[in-house]
Protein backbone atom coordinates (compact mmCIF):
# COMPACT_ATOMS: atom_id res chain seq x y z
CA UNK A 1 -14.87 -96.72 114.61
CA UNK A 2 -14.37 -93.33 115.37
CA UNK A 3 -15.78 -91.48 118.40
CA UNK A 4 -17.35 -88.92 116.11
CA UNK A 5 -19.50 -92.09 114.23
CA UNK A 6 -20.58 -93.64 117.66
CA UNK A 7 -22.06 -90.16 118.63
CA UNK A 8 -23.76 -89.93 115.49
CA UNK A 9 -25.09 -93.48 115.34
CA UNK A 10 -26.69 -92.62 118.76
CA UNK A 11 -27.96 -89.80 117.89
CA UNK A 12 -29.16 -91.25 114.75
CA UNK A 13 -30.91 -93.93 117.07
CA UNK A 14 -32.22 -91.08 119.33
CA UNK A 15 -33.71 -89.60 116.25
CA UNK A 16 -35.00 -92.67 115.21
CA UNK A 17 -36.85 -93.42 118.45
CA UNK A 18 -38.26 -89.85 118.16
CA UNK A 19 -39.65 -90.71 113.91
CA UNK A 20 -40.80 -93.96 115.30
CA UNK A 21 -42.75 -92.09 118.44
CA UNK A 22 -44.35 -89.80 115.86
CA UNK A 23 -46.55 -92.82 114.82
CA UNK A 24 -47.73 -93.52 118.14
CA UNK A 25 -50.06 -91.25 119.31
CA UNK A 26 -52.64 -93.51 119.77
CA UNK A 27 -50.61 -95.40 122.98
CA UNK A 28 -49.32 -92.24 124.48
CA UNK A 29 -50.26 -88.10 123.55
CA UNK A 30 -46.29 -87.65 123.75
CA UNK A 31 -46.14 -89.23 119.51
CA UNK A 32 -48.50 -86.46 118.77
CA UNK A 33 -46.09 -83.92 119.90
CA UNK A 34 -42.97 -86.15 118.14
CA UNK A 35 -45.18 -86.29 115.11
CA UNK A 36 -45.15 -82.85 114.72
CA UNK A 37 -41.87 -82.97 113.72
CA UNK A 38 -41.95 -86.40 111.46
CA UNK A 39 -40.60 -84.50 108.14
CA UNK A 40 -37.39 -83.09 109.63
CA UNK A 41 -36.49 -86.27 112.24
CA UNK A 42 -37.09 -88.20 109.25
CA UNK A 43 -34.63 -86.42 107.13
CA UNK A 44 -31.90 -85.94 109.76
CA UNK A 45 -32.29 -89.91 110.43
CA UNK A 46 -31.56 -90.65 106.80
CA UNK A 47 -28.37 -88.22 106.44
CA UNK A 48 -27.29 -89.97 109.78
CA UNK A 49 -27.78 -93.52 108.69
CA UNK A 50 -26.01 -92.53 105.84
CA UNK A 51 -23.06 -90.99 107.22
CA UNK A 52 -22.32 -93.53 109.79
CA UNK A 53 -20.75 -97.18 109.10
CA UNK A 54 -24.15 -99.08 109.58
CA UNK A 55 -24.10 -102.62 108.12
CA UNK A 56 -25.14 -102.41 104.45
CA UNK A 57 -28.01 -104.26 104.77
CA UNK A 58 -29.01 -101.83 107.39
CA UNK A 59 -27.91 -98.71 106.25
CA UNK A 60 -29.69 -98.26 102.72
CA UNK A 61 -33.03 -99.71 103.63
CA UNK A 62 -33.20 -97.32 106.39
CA UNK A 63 -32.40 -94.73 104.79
CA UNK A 64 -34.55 -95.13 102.16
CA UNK A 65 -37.65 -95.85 104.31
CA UNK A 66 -36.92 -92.47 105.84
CA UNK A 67 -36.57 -90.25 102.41
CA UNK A 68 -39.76 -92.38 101.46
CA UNK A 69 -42.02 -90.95 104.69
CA UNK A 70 -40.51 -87.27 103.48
CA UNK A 71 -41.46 -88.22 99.62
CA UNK A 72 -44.59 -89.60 100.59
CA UNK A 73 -45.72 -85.71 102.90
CA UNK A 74 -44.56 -83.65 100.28
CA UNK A 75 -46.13 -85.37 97.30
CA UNK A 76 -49.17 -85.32 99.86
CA UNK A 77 -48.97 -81.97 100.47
CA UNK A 78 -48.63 -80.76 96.62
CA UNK A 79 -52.40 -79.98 95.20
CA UNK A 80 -53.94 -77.10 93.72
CA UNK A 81 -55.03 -73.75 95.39
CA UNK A 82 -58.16 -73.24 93.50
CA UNK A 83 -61.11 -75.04 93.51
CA UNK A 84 -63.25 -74.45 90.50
CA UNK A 85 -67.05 -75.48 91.65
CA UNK A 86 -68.00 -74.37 95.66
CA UNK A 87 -70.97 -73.08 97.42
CA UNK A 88 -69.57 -71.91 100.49
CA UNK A 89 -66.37 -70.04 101.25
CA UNK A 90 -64.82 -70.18 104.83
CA UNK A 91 -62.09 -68.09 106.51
CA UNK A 92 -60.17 -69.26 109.40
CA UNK A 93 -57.61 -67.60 111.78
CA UNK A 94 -56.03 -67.83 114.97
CA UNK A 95 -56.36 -63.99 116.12
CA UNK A 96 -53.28 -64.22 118.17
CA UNK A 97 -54.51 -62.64 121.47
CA UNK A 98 -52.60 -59.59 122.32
CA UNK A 99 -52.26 -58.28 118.17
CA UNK A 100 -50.70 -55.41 117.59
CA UNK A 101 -52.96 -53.92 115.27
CA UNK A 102 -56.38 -54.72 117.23
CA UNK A 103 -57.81 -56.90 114.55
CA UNK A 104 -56.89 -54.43 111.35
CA UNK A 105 -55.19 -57.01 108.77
CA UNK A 106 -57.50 -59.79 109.77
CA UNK A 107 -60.43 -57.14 108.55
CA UNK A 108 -58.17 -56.51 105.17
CA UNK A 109 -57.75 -60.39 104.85
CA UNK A 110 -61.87 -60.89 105.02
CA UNK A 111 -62.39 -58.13 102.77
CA UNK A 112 -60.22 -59.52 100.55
CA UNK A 113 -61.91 -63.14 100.86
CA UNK A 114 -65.01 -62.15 100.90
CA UNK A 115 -66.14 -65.81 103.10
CA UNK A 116 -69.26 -66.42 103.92
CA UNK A 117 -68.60 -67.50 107.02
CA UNK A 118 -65.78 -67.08 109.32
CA UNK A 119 -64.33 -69.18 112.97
CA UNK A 120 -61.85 -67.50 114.75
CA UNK A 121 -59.99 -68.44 117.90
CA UNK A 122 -58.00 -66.22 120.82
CA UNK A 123 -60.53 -63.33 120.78
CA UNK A 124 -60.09 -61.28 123.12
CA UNK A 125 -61.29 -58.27 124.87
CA UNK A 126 -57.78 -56.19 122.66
CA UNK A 127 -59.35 -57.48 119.43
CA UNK A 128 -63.05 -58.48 120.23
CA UNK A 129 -63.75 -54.97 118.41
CA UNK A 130 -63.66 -56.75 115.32
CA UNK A 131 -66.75 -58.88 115.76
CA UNK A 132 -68.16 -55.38 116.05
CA UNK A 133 -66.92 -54.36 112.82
CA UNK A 134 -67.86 -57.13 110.68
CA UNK A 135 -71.95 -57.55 112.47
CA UNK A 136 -72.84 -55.23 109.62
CA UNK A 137 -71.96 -57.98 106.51
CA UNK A 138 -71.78 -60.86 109.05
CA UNK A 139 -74.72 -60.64 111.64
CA UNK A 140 -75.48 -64.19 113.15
CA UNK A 141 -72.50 -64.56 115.73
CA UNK A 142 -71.93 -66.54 118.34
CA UNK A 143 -68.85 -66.01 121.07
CA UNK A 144 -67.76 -68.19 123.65
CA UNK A 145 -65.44 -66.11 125.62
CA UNK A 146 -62.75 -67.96 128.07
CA UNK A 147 -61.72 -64.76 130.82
CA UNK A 148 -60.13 -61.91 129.25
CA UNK A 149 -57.85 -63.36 126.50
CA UNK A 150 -59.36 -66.22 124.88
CA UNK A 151 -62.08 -67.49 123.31
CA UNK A 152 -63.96 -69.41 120.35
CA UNK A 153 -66.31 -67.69 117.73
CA UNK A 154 -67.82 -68.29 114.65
CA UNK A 155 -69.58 -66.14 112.44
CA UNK A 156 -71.99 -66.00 109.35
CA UNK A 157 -73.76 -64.49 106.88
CA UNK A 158 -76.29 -67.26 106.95
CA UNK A 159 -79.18 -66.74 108.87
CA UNK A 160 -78.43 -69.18 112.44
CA UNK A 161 -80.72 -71.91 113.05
CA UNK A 162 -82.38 -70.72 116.44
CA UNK A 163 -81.34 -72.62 119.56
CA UNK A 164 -78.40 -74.39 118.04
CA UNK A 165 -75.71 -72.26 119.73
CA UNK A 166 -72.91 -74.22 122.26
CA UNK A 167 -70.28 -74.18 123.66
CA UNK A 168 -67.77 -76.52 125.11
CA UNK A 169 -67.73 -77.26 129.03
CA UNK A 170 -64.25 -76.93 128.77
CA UNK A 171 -62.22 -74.31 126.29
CA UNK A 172 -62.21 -75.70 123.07
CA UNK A 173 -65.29 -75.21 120.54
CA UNK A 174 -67.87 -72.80 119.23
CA UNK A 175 -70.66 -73.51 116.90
CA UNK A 176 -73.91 -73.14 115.57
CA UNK A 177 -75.91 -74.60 112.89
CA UNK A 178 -76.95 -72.16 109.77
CA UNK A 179 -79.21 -72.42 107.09
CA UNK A 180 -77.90 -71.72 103.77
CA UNK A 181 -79.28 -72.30 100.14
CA UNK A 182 -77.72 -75.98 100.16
CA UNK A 183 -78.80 -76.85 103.28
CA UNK A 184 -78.19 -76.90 106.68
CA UNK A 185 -75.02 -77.14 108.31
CA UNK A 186 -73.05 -76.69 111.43
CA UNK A 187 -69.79 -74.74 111.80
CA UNK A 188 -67.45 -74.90 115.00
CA UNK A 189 -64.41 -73.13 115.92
CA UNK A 190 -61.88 -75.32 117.70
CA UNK A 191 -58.58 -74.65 119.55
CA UNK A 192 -57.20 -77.29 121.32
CA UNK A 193 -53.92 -77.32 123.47
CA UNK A 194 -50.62 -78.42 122.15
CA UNK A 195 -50.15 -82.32 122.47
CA UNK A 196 -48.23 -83.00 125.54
CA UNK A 197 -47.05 -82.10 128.57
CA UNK A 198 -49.93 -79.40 127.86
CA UNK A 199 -52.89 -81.85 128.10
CA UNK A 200 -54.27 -82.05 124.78
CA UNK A 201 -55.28 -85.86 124.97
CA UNK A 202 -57.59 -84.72 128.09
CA UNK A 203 -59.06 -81.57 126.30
CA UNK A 204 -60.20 -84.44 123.58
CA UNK A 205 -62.00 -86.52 125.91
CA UNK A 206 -64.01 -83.63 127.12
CA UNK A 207 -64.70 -82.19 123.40
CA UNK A 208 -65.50 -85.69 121.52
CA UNK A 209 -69.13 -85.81 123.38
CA UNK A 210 -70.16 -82.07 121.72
CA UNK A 211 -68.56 -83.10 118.34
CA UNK A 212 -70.41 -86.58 118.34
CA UNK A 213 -73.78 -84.88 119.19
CA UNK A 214 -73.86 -82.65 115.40
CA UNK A 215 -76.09 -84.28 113.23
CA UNK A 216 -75.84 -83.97 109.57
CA UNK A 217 -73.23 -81.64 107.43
CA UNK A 218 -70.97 -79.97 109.59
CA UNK A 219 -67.84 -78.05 109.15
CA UNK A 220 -64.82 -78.07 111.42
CA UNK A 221 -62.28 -75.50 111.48
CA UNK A 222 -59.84 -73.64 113.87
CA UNK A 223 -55.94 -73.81 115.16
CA UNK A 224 -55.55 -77.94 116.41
CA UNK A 225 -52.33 -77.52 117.69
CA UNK A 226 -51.92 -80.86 115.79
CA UNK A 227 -50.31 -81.82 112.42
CA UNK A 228 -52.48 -83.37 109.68
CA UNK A 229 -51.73 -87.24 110.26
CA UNK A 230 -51.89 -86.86 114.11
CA UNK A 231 -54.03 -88.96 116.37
CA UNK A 232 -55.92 -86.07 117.67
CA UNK A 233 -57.15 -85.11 114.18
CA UNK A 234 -57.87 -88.54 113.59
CA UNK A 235 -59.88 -88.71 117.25
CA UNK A 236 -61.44 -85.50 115.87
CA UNK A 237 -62.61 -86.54 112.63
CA UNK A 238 -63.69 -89.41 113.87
CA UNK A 239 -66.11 -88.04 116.28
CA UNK A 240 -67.64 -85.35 114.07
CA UNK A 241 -67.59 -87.85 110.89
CA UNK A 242 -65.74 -84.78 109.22
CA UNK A 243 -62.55 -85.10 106.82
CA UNK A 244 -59.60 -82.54 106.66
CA UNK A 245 -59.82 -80.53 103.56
CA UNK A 246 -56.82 -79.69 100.68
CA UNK A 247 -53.30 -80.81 100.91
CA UNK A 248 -51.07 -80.51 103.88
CA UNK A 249 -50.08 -77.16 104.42
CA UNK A 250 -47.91 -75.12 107.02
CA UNK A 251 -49.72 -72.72 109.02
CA UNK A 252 -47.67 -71.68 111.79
CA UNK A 253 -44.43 -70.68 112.45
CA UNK A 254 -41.63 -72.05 115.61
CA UNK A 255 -38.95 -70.64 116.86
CA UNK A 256 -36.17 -70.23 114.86
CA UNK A 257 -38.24 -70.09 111.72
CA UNK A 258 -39.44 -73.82 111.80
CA UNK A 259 -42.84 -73.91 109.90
CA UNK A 260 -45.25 -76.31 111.17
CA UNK A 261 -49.25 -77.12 109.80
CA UNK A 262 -51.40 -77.14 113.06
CA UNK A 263 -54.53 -75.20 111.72
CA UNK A 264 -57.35 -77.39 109.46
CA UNK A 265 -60.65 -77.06 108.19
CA UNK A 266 -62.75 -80.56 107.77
CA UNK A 267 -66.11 -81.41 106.19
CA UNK A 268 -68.41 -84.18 106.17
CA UNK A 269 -69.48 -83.11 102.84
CA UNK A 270 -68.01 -86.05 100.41
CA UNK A 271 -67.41 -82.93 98.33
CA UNK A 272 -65.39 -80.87 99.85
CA UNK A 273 -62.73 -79.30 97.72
CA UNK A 274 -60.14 -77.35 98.96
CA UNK A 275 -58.49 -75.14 101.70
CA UNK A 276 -55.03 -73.03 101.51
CA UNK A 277 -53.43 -70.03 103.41
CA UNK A 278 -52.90 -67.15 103.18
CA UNK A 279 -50.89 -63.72 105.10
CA UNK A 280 -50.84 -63.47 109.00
CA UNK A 281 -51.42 -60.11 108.81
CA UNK A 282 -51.09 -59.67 112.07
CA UNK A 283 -51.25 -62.59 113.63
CA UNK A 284 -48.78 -65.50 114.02
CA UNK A 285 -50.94 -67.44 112.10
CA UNK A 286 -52.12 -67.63 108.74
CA UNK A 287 -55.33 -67.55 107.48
CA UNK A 288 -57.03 -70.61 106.35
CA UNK A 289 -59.44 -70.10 103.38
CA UNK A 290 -61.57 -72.99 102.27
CA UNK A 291 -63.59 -73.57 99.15
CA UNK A 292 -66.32 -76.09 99.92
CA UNK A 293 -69.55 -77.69 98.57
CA UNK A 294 -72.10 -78.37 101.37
CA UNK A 295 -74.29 -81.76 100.72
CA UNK A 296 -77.54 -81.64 102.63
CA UNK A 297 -78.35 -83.48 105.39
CA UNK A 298 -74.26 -84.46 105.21
């Protein structure tokens, strides 16, 4: 065996360990972080199993398990971007702090959407301005600021039902119940930390409390720092007794190009019907539109 196959078949093993990790959130934050990257360590692991002389009854098996977990997201991440009967439309968008445009193609993506209600995250005192602009078609806001460049907000054209407004102890949620020709329901913004080492897990633990206090429909919507089958959505959903909406979709772009799906909308509504994105414009994120039926009472 060459030298060239042992280094691969460790680093096939290291890649391995890293898939495997990606399904273990619930024992340590650190999978939530590997699972971030479960399509591409699953694909490398296969073309390494493949290319190095593993035992045959090793080799195909695993290789085929790990093309199957790639199958398996994109066929769950194929649906379609329309949904044909909805009573409420939602826009969602990290901001991105420090914009370069002050807020300007987030107002052309609204106007284009035309949602009827809207959570944002990082707003802050460069782009707060825009709250400003939309009060006129959107006047029931609520803010909750965190110093000078972040903060939570969501926003509505639904009238807000009076005293419902919160926000988290710690960073992480806005919301407010509205009343709207369906029903009531509640809306929060959430941003949450990325997994770990940044203390994600933690954050959770001080947000599940708020989440498990909304009675009746709610909807759920902001940048997660968390991919669709993670343990923290799961944690989230949980809580809030709200499921993600759509197929899985990627939101957000790392360095180098790598596109990952951290930002969801969920709905207890059994429902729901679909969410998709659309252009940054402007920010480093893209916009999350949703198309959702609201049941009353949840």
């Amino acid at each position: 065996m060459s030298g060239l196959t042992v280094l691969v078949k460790a680093v096939a093993i290291l890649i391995g360990g890293g898939l495997l990790a990606g399904y273990l959130g619930f024992l340590h934050p650190a999978g939530d972080s590997f699972a971030v990257f479960r399509l591409e360590l699953a694909l490398l692991f296969a073309l390494a199993v493949i290319w190095t002389a593993w035992p045959r009854l090793l080799r195909w098996p695993l290789a085929s398990l790990a093309m199957g977990i790639v199958l398996f997201h994109v066929v769950k991440g194929a649906g379609p971007d329309v949904a044909s009967d909805y009573d409420v439309t939602l826009y969602q968008q990290n901001m991105l702090f420090n914009r370069a445009d002050g807020g300007a193609g987030l107002l052309d993506n609204i106007a284009r959407v035309q949602p009827d209600i809207i959570t944002l995250q990082e707003v802050s005192q460069r782009n707060r301005a825009v709250l400003d602009e939309l009060r006129a078609d959107y006047p029931f806001q609520h803010l909750c600021p965190v110093g000078p460049l972040l903060g939570e907000a969501v926003l509505s054209r639904f009238p807000v039902v009076a005293g419902t407004e919160f926000c988290s102890l710690r960073d992480g949620l806005a919301g407010f119940q509205v009343t709207s020709p369906r029903g009531p329901f509640w809306v929060v913004s959430v941003h949450l930390n990325w997994p770990w080492p940044k203390g994600q897990a933690q954050q959770v633990d001080a947000l599940l409390p708020d989440l498990q206090r909304l009675d009746g429909a709610a909807i759920l919507a902001g940048d997660f720092n968390a991919v669709a089958w993670s343990h923290t959505l799961a944690r989230m959903s949980q809580a809030s007794g709200a499921k993600r909406v759509g197929p899985w979709f990627k939101s957000f772009d790392l360095p180098l190009g790598l596109p990952i799906g951290i930002d969801h909308v969920l709905s207890t509504a059994p429902n729901a019907q679909h969410a998709f994105t659309i252009e940054k414009n402007g920010s480093d994120h893209h916009g999350v539109v949703a198309r959702l039926s609201i049941a009353a009472g949840g």
